[in-house]
Each structure stands twice: as C-alpha cells, then as structure tokens.
Protein backbone atom coordinates (compact mmCIF):
# COMPACT_ATOMS: atom_id res chain seq x y z
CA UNK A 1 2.84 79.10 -132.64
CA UNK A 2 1.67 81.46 -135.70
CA UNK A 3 -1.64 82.41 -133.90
CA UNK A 4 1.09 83.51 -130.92
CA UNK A 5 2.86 85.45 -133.57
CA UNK A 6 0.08 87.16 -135.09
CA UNK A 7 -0.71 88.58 -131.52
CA UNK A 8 2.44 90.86 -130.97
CA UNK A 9 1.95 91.99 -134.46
CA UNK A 10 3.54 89.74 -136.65
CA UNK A 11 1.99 89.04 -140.41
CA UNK A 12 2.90 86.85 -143.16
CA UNK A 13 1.24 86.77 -146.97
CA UNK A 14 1.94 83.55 -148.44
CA UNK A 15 2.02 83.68 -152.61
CA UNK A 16 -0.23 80.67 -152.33
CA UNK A 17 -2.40 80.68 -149.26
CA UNK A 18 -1.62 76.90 -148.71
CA UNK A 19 2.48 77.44 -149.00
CA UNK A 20 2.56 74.66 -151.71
CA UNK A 21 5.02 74.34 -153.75
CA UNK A 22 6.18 77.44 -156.65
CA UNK A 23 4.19 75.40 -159.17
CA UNK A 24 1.30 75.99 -157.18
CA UNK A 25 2.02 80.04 -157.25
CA UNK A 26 -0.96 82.26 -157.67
CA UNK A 27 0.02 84.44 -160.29
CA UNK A 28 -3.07 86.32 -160.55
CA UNK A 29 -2.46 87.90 -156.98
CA UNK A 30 1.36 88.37 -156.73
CA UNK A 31 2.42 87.96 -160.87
CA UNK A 32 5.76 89.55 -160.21
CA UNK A 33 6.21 87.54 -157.30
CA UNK A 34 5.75 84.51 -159.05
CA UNK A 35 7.36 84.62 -162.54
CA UNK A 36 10.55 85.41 -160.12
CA UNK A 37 9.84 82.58 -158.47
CA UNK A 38 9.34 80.42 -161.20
CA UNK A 39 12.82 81.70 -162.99
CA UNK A 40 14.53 80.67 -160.02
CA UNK A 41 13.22 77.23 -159.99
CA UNK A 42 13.98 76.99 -163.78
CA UNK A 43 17.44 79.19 -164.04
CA UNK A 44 18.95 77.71 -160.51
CA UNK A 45 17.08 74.14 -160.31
CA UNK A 46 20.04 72.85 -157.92
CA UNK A 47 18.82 75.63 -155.49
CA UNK A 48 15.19 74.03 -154.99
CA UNK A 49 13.10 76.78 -154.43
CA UNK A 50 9.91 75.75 -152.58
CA UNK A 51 7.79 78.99 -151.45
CA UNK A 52 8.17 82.15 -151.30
CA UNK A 53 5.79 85.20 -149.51
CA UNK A 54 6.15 88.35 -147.53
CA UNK A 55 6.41 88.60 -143.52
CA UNK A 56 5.47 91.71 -141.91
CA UNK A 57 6.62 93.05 -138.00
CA UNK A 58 4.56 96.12 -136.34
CA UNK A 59 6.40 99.23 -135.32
CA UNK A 60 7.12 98.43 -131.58
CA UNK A 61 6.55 94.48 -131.79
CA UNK A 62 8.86 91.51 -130.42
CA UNK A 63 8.40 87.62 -132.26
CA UNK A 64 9.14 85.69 -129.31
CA UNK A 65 12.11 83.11 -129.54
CA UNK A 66 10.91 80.45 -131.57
CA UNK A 67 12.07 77.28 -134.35
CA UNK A 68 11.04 76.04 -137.27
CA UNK A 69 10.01 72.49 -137.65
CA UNK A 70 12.65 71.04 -139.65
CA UNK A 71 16.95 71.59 -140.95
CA UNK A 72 16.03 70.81 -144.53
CA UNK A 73 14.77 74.22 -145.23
CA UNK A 74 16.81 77.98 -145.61
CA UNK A 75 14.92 81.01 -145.61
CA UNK A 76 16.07 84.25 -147.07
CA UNK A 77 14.95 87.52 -146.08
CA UNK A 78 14.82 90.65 -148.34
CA UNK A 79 14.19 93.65 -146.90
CA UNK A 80 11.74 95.24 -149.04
CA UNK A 81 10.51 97.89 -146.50
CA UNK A 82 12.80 98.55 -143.59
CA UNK A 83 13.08 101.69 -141.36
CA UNK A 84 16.44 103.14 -141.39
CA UNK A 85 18.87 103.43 -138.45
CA UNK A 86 19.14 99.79 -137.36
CA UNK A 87 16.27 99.32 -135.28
CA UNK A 88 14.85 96.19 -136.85
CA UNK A 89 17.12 92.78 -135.53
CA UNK A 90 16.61 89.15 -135.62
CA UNK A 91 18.81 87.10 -133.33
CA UNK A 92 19.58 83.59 -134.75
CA UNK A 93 21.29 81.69 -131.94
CA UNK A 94 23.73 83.84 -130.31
CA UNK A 95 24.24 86.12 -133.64
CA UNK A 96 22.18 89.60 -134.14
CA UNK A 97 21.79 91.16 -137.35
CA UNK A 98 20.19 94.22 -138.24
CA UNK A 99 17.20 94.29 -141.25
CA UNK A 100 18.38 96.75 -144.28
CA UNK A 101 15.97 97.64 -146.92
CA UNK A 102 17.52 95.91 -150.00
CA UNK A 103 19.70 93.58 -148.14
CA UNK A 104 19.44 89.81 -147.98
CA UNK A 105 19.50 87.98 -144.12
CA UNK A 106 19.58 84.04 -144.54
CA UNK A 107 18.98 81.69 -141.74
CA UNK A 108 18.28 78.34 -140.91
CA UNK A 109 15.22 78.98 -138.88
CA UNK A 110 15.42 75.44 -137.28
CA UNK A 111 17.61 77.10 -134.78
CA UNK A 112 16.06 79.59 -132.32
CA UNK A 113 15.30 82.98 -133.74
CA UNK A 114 13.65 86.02 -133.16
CA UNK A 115 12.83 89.69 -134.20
CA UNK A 116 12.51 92.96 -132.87
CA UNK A 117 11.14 96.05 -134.38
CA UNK A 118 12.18 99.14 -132.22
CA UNK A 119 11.07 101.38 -134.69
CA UNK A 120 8.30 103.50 -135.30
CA UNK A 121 6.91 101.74 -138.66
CA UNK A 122 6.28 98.34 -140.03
CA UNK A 123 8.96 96.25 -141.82
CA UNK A 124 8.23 93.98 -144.32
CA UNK A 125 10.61 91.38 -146.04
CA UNK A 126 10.11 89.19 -148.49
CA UNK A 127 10.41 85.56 -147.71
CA UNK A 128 11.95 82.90 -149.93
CA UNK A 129 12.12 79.11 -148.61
CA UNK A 130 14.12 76.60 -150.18
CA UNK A 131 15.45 73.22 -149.67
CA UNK A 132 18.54 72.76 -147.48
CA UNK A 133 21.81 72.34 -150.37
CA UNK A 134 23.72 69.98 -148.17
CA UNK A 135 21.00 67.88 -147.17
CA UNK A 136 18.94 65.35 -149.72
CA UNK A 137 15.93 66.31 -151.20
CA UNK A 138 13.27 64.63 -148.98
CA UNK A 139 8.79 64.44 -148.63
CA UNK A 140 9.04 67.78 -147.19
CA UNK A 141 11.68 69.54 -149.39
C-alpha cells in the first residue's frame, strides 16, 4: 500500500528508518525530534509513545482511502507546514477535517482515511504514533 502512496505524491521520513521503537531514535539525524520524543516517553509514560516521523502530501495529490493494520495504535498529526485557506483535508470515516499549520488532527487510522491536498504547495505534518490508552499494551504496542 505505501509504494501506492508514494505514487500520487505522498512521503513519509521516519526518525528511525526501521519505525522501531523511540529508544531506537536516531538522534544524530532528527536531535530535536528525538529528545521530544524521548521526554514524552519519560514525562507521560502512561501515554506510550512508540514512533514518531514526518508525512509529506504534494500540492495537487489525493492518498487514496486506505487503513492501518491494527486499533491499538493513535496517530497525531501536527501541522508543521500547511497552506492556508483550508485546502488540505483528511476524511476519517464519514468526518472531514481541514490540516492547520500548528494544529493537532488525531485519528485512529484503523478506520478508513484519506487526504487531499487542493493546494498549490506541499504539506507536511509531523507524525506521532502511540499505543491505543483504552486498549492493553500488546507485541505490537
């Protein structure tokens, strides 16, 4: 499904290429990215942070409906570079919500999602997964 993805102009960065867990951050390429990421696993240990990276959507590109793999994981979604005027959206389910740069989207992204970018530049969020709160830590989480 990523290689899909990829080819309507969708990136992601991953702070660790493999997306292992925050302990395995690589600080040497993303060091703010990861001493944030390692003060929310120590300051907020009930949240269980597990990865973290940046996603990026071309000017003009759709991500085609689409699920994650598993419930036990939220994502949030900063928007750290977002065109103004409301012409980013990602529809989770039946819900739309626009991308604002500085403002925080979560989802469940085992439920069918996806993302338009009607404008004419790139937006880029910054991803943070962690393990579902209501559900018990598991293999995978």
């Amino acid at each position: 499904a990523d290689d899909e993805c990829l080819s309507v102009g969708w990136g992601r960065y991953e702070i660790d290429p493999a997306w292992r867990r925050v302990a395995a951050c690589d600080a040497s390429a993303t060091p703010t990215a990861c001493a944030m990421l390692r003060s929310l696993a120590a300051e907020t240990p009930a949240l269980r942070v597990l990865r973290g990276g940046y996603s990026t959507i071309a000017a003009g590109a759709h991500i085609a409906p689409h699920y994650g793999t598993t419930n036990r994981q939220l994502k949030l979604h900063l928007g750290l570079e977002v065109p103004p005027g409301g012409c980013v959206q990602i529809r989770v389910r039946e819900d739309y919500l626009t991308y604002e740069e500085g403002a925080v989207r979560m989802l469940d992204d085992s439920f069918e999602h996806e993302v338009w970018n009607n404008c004419t530049a790139r937006r880029t969020v910054f991803q943070l997964v962690f393990a579902h709160p209501d559900l018990p830590p598991s293999e995978d989480s």
